[in-house]
Protein backbone atom coordinates (compact mmCIF):
# COMPACT_ATOMS: atom_id res chain seq x y z
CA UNK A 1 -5.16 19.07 -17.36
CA UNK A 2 -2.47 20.87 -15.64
CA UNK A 3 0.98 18.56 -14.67
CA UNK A 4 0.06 18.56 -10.76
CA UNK A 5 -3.30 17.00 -11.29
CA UNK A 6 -1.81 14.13 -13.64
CA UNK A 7 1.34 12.90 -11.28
CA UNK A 8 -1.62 12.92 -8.36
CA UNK A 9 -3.92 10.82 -10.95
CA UNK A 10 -0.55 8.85 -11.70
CA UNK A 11 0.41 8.32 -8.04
CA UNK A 12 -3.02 7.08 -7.29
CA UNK A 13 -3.24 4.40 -10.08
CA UNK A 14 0.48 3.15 -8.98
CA UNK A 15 0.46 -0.54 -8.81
CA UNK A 16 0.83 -0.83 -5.25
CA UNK A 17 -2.66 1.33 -5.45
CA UNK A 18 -5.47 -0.29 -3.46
CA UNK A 19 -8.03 1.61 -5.51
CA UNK A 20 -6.02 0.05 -8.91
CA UNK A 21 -6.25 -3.63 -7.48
CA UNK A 22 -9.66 -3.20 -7.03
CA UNK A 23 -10.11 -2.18 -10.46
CA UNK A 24 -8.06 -4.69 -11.97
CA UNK A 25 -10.36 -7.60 -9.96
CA UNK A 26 -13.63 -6.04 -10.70
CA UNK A 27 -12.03 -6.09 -14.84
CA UNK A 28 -10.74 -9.43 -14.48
CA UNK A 29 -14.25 -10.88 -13.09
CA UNK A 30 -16.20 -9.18 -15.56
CA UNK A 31 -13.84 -10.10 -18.55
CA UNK A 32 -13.70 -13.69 -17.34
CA UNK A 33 -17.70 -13.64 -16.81
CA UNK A 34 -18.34 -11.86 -20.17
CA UNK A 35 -16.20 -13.84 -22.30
CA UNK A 36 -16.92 -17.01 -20.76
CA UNK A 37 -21.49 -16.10 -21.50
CA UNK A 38 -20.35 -14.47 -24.83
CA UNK A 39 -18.15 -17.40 -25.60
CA UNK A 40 -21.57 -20.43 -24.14
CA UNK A 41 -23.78 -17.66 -26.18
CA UNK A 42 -21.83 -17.65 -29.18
CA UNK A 43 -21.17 -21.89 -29.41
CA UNK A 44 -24.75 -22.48 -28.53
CA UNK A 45 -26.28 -19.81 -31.47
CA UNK A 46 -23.87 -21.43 -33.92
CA UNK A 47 -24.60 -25.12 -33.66
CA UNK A 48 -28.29 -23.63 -33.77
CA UNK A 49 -28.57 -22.23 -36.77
CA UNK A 50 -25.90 -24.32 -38.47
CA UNK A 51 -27.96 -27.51 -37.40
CA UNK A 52 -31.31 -25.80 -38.43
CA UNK A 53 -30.00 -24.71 -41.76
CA UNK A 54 -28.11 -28.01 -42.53
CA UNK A 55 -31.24 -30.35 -41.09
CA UNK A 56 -33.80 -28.34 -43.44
CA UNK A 57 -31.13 -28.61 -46.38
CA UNK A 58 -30.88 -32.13 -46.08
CA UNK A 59 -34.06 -33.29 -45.06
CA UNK A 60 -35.65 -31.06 -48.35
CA UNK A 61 -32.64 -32.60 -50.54
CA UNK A 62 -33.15 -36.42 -49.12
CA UNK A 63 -37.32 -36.01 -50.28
CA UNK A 64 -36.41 -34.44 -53.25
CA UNK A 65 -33.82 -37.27 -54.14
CA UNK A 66 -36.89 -39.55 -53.07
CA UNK A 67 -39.74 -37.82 -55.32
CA UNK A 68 -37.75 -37.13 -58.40
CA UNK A 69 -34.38 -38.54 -58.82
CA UNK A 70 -35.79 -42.19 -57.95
CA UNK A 71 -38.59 -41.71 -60.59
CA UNK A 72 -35.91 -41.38 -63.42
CA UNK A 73 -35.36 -44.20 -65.95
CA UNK A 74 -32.79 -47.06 -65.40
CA UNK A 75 -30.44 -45.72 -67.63
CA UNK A 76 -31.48 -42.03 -67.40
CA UNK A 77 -29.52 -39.74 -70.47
CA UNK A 78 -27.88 -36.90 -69.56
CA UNK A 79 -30.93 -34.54 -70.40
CA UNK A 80 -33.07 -36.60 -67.91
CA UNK A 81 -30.00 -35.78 -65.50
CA UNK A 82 -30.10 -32.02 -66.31
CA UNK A 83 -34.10 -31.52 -66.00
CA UNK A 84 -34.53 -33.45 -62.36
CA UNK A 85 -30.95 -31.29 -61.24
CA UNK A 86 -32.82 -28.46 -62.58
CA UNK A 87 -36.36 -29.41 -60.74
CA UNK A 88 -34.89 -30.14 -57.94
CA UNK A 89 -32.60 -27.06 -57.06
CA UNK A 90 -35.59 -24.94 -58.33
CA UNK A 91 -38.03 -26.46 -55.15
CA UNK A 92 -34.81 -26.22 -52.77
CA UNK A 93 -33.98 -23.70 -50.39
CA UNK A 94 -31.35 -22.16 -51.94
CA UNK A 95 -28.76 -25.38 -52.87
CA UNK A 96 -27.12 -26.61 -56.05
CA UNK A 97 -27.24 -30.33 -57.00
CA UNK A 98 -25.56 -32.91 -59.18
CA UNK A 99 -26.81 -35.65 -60.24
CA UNK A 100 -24.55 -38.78 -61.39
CA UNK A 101 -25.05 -42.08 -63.18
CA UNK A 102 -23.26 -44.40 -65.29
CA UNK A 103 -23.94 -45.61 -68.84
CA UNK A 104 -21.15 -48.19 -69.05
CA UNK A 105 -18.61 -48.77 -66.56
CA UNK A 106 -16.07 -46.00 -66.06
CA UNK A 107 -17.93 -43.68 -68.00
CA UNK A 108 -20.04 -41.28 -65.59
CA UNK A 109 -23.44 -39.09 -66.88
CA UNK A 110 -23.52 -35.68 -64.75
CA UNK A 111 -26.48 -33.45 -64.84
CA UNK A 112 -26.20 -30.33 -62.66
CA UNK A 113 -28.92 -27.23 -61.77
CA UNK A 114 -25.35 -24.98 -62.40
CA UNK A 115 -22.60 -25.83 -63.86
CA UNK A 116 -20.66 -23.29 -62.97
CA UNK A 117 -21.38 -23.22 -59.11
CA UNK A 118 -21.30 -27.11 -59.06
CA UNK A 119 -19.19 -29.50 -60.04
CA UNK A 120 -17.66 -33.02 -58.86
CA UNK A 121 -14.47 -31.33 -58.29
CA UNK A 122 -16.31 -29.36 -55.58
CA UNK A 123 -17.49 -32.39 -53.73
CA UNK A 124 -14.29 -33.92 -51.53
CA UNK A 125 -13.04 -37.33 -52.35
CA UNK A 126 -14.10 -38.72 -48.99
CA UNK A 127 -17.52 -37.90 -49.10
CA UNK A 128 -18.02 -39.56 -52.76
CA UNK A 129 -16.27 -42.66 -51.22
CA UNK A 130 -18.81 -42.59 -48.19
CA UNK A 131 -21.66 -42.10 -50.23
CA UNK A 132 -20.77 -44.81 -52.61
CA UNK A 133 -19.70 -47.26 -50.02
CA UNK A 134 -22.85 -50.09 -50.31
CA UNK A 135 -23.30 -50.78 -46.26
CA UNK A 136 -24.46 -54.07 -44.83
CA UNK A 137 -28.00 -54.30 -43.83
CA UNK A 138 -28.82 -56.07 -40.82
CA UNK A 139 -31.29 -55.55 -38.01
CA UNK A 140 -29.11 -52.11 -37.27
CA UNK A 141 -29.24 -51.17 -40.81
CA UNK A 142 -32.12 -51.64 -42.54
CA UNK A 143 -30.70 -49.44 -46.01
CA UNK A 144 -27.46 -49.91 -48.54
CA UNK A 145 -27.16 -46.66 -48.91
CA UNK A 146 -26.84 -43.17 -46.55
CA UNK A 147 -27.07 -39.56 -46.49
CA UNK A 148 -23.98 -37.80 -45.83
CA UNK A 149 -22.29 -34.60 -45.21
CA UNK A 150 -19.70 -32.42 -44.71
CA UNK A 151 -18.82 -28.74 -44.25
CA UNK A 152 -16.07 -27.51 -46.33
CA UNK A 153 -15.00 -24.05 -47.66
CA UNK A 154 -14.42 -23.39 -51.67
CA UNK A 155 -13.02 -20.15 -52.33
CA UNK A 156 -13.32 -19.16 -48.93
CA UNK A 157 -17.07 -19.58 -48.67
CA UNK A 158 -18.14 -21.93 -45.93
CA UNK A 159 -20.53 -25.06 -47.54
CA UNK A 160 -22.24 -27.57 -46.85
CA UNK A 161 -22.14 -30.51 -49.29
CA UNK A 162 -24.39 -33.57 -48.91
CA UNK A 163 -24.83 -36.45 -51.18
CA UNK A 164 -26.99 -40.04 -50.79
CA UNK A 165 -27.77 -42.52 -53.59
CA UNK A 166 -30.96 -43.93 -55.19
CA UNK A 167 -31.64 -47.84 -53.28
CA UNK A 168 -32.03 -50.51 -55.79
CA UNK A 169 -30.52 -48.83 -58.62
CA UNK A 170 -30.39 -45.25 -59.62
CA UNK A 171 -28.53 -41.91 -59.95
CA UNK A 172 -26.30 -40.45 -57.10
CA UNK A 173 -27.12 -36.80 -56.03
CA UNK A 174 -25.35 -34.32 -54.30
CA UNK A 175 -26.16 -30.85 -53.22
CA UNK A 176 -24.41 -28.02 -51.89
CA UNK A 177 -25.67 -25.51 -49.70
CA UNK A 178 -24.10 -21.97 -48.98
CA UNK A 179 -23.57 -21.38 -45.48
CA UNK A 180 -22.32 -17.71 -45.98
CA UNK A 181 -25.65 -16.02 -45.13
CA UNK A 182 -24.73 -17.88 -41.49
CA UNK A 183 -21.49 -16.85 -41.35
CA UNK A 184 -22.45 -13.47 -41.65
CA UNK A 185 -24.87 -13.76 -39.05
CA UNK A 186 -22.71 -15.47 -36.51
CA UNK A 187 -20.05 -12.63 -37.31
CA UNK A 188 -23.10 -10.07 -36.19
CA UNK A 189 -23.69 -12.18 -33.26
CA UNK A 190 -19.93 -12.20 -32.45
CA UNK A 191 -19.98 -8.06 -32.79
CA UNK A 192 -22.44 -8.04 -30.49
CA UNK A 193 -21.16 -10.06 -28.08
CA UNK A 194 -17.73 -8.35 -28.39
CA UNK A 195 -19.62 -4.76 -27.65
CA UNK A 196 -21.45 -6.41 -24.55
CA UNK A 197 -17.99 -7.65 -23.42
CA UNK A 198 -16.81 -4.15 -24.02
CA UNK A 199 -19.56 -2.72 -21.83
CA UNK A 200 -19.47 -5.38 -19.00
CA UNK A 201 -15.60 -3.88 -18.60
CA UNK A 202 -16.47 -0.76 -18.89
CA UNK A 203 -19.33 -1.48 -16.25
CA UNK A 204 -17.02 -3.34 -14.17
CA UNK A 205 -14.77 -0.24 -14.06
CA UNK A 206 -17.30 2.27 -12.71
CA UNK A 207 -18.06 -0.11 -10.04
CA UNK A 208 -14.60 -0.84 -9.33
CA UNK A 209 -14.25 3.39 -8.74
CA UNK A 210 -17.66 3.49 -6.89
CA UNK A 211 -16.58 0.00 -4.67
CA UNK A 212 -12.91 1.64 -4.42
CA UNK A 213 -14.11 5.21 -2.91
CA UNK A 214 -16.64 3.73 -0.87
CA UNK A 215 -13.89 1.83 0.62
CA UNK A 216 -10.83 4.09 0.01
CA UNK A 217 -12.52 7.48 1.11
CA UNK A 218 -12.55 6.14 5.07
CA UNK A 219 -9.38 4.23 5.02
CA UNK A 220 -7.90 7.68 3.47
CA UNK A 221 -9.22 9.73 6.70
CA UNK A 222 -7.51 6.67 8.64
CA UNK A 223 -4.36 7.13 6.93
CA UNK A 224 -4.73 10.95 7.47
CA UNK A 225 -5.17 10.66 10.56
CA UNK A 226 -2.91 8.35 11.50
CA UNK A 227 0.20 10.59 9.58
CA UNK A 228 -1.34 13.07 12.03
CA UNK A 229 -0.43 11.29 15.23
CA UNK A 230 2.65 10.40 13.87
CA UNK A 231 3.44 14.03 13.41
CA UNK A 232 2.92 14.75 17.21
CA UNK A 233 -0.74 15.38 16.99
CA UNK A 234 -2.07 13.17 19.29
CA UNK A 235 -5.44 14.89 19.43
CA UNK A 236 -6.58 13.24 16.35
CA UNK A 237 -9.36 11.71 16.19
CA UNK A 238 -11.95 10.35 13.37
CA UNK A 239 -15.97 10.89 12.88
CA UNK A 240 -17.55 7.27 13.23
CA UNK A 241 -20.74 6.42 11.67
CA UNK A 242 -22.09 3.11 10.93
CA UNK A 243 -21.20 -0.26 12.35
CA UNK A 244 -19.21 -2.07 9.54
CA UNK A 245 -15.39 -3.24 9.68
CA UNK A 246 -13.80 0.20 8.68
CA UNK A 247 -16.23 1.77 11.64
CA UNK A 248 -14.93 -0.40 13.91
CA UNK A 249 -11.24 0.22 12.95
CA UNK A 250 -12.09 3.71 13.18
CA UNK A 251 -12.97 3.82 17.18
CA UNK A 252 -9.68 1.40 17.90
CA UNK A 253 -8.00 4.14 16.35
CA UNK A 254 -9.70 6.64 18.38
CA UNK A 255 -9.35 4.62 21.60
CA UNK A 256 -5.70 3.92 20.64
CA UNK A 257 -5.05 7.63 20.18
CA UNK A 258 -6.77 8.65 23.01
CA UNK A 259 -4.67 6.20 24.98
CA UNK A 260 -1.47 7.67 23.41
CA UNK A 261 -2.00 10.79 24.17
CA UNK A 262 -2.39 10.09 27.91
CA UNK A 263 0.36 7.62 27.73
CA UNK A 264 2.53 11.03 26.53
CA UNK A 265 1.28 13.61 28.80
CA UNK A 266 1.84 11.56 31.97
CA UNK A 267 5.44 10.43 30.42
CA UNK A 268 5.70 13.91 29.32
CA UNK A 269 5.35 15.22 32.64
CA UNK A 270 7.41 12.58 34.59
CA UNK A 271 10.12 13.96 32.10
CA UNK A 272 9.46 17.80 32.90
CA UNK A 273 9.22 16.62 36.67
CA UNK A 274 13.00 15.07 36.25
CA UNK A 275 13.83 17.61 34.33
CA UNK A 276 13.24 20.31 36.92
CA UNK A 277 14.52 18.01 39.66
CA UNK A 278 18.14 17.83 38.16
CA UNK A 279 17.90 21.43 37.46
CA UNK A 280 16.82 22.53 41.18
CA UNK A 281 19.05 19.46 42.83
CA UNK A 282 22.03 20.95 40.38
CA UNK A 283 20.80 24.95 41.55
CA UNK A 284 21.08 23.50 44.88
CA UNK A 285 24.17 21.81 45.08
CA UNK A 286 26.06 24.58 43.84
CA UNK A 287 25.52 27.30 47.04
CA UNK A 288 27.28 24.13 49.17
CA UNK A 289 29.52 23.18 46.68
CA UNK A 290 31.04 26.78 46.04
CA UNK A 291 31.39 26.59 49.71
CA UNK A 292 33.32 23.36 49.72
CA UNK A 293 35.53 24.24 46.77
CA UNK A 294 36.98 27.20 49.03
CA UNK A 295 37.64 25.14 52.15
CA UNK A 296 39.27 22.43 49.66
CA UNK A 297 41.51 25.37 48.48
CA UNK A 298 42.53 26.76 51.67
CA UNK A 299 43.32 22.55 53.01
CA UNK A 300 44.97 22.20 49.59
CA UNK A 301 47.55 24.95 50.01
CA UNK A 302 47.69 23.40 53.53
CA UNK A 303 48.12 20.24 52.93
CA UNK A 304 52.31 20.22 52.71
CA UNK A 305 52.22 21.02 56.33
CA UNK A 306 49.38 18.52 58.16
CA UNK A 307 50.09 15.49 59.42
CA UNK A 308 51.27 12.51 57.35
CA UNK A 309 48.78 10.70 57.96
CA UNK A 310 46.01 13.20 57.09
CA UNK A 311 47.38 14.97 53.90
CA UNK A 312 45.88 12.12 51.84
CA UNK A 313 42.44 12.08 53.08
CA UNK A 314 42.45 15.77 52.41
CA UNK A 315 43.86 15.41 48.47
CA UNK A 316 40.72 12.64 48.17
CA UNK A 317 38.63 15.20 49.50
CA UNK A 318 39.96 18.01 47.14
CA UNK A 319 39.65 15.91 44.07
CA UNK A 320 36.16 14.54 44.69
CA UNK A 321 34.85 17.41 45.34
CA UNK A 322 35.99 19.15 42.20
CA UNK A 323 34.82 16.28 40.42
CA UNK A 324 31.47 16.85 42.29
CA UNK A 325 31.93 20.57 41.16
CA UNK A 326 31.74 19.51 37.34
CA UNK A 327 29.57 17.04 37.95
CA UNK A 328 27.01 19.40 38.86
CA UNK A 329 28.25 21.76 36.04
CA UNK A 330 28.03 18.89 33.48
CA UNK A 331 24.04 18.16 34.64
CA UNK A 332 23.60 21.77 34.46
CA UNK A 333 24.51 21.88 31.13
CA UNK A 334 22.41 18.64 30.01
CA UNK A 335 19.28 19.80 31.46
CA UNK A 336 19.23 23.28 29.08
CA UNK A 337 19.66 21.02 26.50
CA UNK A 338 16.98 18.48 27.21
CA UNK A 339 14.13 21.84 28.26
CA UNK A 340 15.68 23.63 24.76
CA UNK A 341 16.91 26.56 26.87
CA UNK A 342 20.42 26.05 25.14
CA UNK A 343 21.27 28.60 22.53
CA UNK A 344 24.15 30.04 20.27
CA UNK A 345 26.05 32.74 21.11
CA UNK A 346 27.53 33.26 17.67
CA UNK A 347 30.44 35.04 16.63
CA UNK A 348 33.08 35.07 14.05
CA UNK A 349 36.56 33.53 14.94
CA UNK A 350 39.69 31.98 13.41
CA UNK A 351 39.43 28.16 14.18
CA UNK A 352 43.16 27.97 14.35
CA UNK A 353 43.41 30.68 16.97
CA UNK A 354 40.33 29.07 19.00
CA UNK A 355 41.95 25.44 19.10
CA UNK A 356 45.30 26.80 20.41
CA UNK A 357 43.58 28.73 22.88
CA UNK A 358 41.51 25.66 24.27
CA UNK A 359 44.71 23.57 24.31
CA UNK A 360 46.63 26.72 26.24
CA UNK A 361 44.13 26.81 28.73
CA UNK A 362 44.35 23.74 29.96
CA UNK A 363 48.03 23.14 29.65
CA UNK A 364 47.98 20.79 26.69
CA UNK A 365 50.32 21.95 24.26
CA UNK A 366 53.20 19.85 24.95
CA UNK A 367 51.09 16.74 24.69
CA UNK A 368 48.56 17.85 21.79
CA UNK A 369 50.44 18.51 17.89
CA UNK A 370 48.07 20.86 16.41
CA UNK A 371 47.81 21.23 11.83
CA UNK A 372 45.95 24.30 11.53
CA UNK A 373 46.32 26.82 9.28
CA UNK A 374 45.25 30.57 10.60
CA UNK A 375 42.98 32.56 8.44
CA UNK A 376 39.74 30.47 8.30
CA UNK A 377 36.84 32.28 9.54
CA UNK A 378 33.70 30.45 10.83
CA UNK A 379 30.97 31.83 12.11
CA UNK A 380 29.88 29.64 15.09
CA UNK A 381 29.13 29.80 19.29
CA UNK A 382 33.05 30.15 20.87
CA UNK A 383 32.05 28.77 24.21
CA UNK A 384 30.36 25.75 22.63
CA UNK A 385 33.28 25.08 20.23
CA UNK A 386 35.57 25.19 23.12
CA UNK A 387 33.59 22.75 25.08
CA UNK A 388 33.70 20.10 22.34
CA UNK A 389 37.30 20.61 21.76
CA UNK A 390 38.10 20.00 25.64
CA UNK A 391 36.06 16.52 25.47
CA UNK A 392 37.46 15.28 22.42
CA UNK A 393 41.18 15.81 23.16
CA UNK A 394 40.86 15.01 27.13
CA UNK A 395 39.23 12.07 26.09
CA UNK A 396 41.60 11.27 23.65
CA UNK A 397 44.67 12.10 26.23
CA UNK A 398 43.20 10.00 29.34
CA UNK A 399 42.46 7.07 27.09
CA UNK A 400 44.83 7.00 23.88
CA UNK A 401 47.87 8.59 25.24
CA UNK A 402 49.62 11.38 24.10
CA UNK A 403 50.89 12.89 21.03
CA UNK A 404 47.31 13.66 19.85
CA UNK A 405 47.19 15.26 16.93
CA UNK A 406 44.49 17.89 16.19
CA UNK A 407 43.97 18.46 11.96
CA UNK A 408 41.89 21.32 11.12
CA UNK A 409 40.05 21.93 7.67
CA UNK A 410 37.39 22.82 5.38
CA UNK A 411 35.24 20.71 2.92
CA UNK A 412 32.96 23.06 1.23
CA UNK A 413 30.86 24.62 3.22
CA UNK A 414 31.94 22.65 6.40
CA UNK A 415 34.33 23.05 8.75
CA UNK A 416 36.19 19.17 9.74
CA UNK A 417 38.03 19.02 13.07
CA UNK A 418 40.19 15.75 13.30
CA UNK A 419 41.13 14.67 16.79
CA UNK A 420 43.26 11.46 16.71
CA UNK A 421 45.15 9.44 19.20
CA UNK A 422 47.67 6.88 19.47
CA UNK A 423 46.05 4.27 22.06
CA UNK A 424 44.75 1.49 21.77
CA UNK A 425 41.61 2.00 19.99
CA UNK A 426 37.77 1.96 20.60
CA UNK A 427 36.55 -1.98 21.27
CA UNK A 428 33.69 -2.37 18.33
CA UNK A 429 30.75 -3.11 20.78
CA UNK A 430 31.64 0.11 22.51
CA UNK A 431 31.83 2.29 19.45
CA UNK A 432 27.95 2.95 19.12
CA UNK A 433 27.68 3.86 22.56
CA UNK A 434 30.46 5.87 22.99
CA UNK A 435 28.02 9.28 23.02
CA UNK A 436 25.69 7.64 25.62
CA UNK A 437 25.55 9.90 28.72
CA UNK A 438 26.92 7.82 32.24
CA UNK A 439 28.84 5.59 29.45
CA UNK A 440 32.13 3.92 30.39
CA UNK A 441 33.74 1.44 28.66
CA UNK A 442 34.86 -0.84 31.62
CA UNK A 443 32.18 -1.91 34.43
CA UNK A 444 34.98 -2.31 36.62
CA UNK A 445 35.92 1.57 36.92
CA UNK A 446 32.97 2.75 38.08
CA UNK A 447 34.73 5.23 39.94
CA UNK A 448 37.09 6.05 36.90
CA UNK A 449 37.90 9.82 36.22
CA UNK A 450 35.20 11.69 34.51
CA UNK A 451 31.20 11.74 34.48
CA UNK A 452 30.61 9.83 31.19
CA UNK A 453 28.98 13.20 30.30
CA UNK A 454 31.51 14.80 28.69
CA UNK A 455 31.12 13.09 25.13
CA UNK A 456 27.40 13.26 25.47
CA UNK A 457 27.61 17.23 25.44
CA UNK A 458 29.87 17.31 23.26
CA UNK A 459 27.77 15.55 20.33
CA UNK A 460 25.28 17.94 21.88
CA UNK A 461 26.72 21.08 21.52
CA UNK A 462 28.11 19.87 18.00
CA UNK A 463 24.20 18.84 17.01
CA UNK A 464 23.06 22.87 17.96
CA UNK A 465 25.44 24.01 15.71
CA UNK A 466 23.64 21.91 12.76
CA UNK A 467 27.12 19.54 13.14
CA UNK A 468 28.13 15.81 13.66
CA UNK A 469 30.86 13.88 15.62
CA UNK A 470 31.30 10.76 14.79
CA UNK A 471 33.98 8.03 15.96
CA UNK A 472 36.05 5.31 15.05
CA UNK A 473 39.16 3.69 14.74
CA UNK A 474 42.07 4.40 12.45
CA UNK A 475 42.33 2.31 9.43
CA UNK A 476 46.06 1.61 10.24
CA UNK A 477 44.76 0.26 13.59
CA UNK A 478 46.78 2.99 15.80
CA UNK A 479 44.04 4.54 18.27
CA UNK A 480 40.55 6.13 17.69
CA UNK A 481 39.98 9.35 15.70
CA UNK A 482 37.16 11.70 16.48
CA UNK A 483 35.57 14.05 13.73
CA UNK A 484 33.76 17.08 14.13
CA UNK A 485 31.87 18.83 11.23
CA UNK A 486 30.44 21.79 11.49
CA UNK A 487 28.97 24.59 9.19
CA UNK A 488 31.03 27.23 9.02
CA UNK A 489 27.85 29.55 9.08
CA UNK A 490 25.54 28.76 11.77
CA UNK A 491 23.73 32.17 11.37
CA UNK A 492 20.59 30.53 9.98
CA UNK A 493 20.21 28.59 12.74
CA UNK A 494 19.48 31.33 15.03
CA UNK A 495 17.57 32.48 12.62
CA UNK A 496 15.10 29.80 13.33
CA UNK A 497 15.01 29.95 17.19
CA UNK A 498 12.33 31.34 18.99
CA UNK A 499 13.51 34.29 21.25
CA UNK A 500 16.39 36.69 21.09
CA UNK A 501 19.65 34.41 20.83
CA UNK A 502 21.98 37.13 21.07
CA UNK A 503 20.96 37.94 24.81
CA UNK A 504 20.66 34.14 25.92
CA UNK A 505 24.29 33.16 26.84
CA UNK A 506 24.52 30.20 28.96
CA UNK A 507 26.24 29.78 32.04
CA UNK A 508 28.33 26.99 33.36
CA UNK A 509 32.37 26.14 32.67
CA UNK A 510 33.20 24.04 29.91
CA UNK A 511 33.55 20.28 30.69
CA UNK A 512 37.00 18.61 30.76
């Protein structure tokens, strides 16, 4: 057995297992039920034959005691002892006996069928005193004397030893019986029960596997299935047959899938349907809009000579309507990346060169203090890098104030931009949502500066590079800092996109 098979054998007994907890009932069941019969079986067979063998012991000793040991003399000799031990053992099945009497007082006369298998050291001190004990007769007790016994073990040899005395005068007799032929056959009965135990496990086990794939096998598909859906294919859907439990899970799975799935395409194709409305309302808007931005241009070199009273209407109008302008840019630029029309345009740069160019541009580099060292070349989109550099630091300028200082590195194989300002910091329930699109941080401004977009593509444009922003506030508790990593390779990533990359370069201006 190869390594492959045993972790999938191993994996499938793990003790979470379903198929393993039915196993482990089905043995527990069976061992309980097996060892509790074998156990009744075993009790039951052993009082049995130990009562039948001790009853016909006694019983034959108790008439023998009767026909020959009462028949002996008053004052029997030693040889009389001997011959009736001898006689009596010979007619018994397969006991000893002794025989006692007394001459004169304190002076006992044994006679034995073998001396050296049976002596009065092997009969216990209790029984002699119970058989010896003269009882009280009465209308319960019609006899001085009684047979007794008791099982004890000499040598380690199970016996039984009995004993009873002659009424009216007479020797006292005891026998002893070997019990070891018994012992041996309650040891074969205890074998055998131990093998049927054995079996009932094993038993229990094969129907414990049989039970557990009967079960398992369509809860499997069901789990197969439903990893399926959960992977996106939500035309998955299960064979039903019969009308148990599991085939009635089975069709609520089916009807909940089927459900799904419509659930999806209609929400799917609200979502293309807003989709293309932003993108045709955005195509739109900009034929108008270019049109606007050149009248606002013409009334904004104007403006110095209208009226008073006018030349602030027409600075509204000029700064609305370039905030319109990227506006419409900014949607633009969100609906490639919600169809997955955006791509990389990818080229090798120095990081230090493209930062101070971005900060040039827009007029920043009294306000921005930049630690970059030149010579590290990255591989990456320049347009997209640029665009995430003029959100992060025209956040950082409208809201922390300047200086904001801009530290540029490299951790391995990733390239760490540091944008950090010296406001007042991010408040902590606005932190996780500072990369939602339409964001702001005060309800009040609704009309603040800005789309509460500009973050939003940023973490976007950062994410198709295979990089991260994430933000929070300085340890020291002076303003926010903003960190971009990126890989300073992102040439496997166009490896991986569908469609020449190099010939797809988006359109719109980057987002301030």
């Amino acid at each position: 057995m190869t390594a492959a098979p045993i972790r999938r054998l191993l994996t499938g007994l793990r003790w979470t297992s379903l198929r393993l907890r039915l196993a482990v009932v089905f043995g527990l069941v069976a061992l309980t039920a097996a060892v509790s019969a074998s156990g009744i079986a075993y009790w039951l067979n052993r009082e049995a034959v130990l009562t039948r063998t001790q009853d016909s012991a006694l019983g034959d000793f108790r008439q023998e005691m009767q026909s020959r040991a009462a028949t002996l003399p008053i004052r029997p000799t030693r040889d009389d002892l001997q011959n009736a031990a001898v006689q009596m053992a010979s007619s018994s099945p397969g006991y000893s006996v002794l025989l006692v009497d007394e001459r004169d007082t304190g002076k006992p006369i044994v006679g034995n069928s073998d001396l050296d298998t049976f002596t009065l050291d092997n009969v216990p001190p209790s029984l002699q005193k119970a058989v010896g004990k003269k009882q009280p007769v009465g209308s319960g007790n019609k006899y001085e004397y009684h047979l007794f016994w008791q099982r004890t073990s000499i040598n380690g040899t199970p016996y039984l030893v009995g004993g009873t005395r002659i009424i009216g005068g007479g020797p006292t007799g005891y026998m002893l019986k070997s019990l070891d032929q018994e012992r041996q056959d309650l040891n074969s009965l205890a074998w055998s029960l131990g093998i049927a135990t054995a079996l009932a496990l094993i038993g229990s086990a094969l129907l414990a596997q049989a039970a557990a794939t009967t079960v398992l096998r369509p809860v499997r598909r069901l789990g197969d299935a439903a990893r399926k859906l959960g992977e996106g294919k939500l035309d998955t859907r299960l064979v039903v047959s019969g009308t148990d439990e599991l085939a009635d899970l089975s069709r609520t799975f089916n009807r909940t899938a089927g459900s799904l799935e419509k659930r999806v395409a209609d929400m799917s194709a609200r979502d293309e349907a807003s989709r293309r409305f932003v993108a045709d309302m955005s195509h739109e808007l900009r034929t108008p809009l270019t049109a606007l931005t050149a009248v606002t241009e013409v009334l904004e070199d104007e403006a110095d000579g209208l009226d008073p009273m006018i030349a602030p209407a027409v600075h509204l109008v000029v700064s609305e309507t370039r905030r319109l302008n990227d506006l419409v840019e900014n949607l633009m630029e969100v609906t490639r990346f919600d169809a997955g029309t955006a791509r990389l345009v990818l080229d090798t740069v120095d990081v230090a060169d493209q930062v101070t160019a971005c900060i040039d541009a827009r007029a920043w580099l009294d306000a921005v203090d930049l630690d970059a060292e030149r010579g590290m070349m990255v591989r990456l989109d320049p347009r997209r890098l640029d665009v995430i550099l003029a959100n992060l630091i025209g956040n950082a300028l409208k809201h922390g104030g300047s200086p904001v200082r801009v530290a540029v590195r490299t951790e391995g194989e990733e390239l760490v931009i540091e944008v950090r300002d010296h406001g007042p910091g991010i408040p902590e329930d606005v932190l996780p949502h500072v990369f939602d699109r339409f964001y702001k941080a005060s309800a009040s401004r609704p009309r603040s500066e800005g789309s509460g977009l500009g973050l939003s593509i940023a973490m976007e444009n950062a994410h198709i590079h295979g990089g991260d922003i994430t933000a929070a506030n300085s340890p020291d508790g002076d303003g926010a800092v903003f960190v971009l990593r990126l890989p300073r390779d992102a040439e496997r990533l166009t490896r991986t996109a569908d469609g020449d990359d190099a010939g797809d370069r988006d359109e719109g201006d980057e987002t301030t």
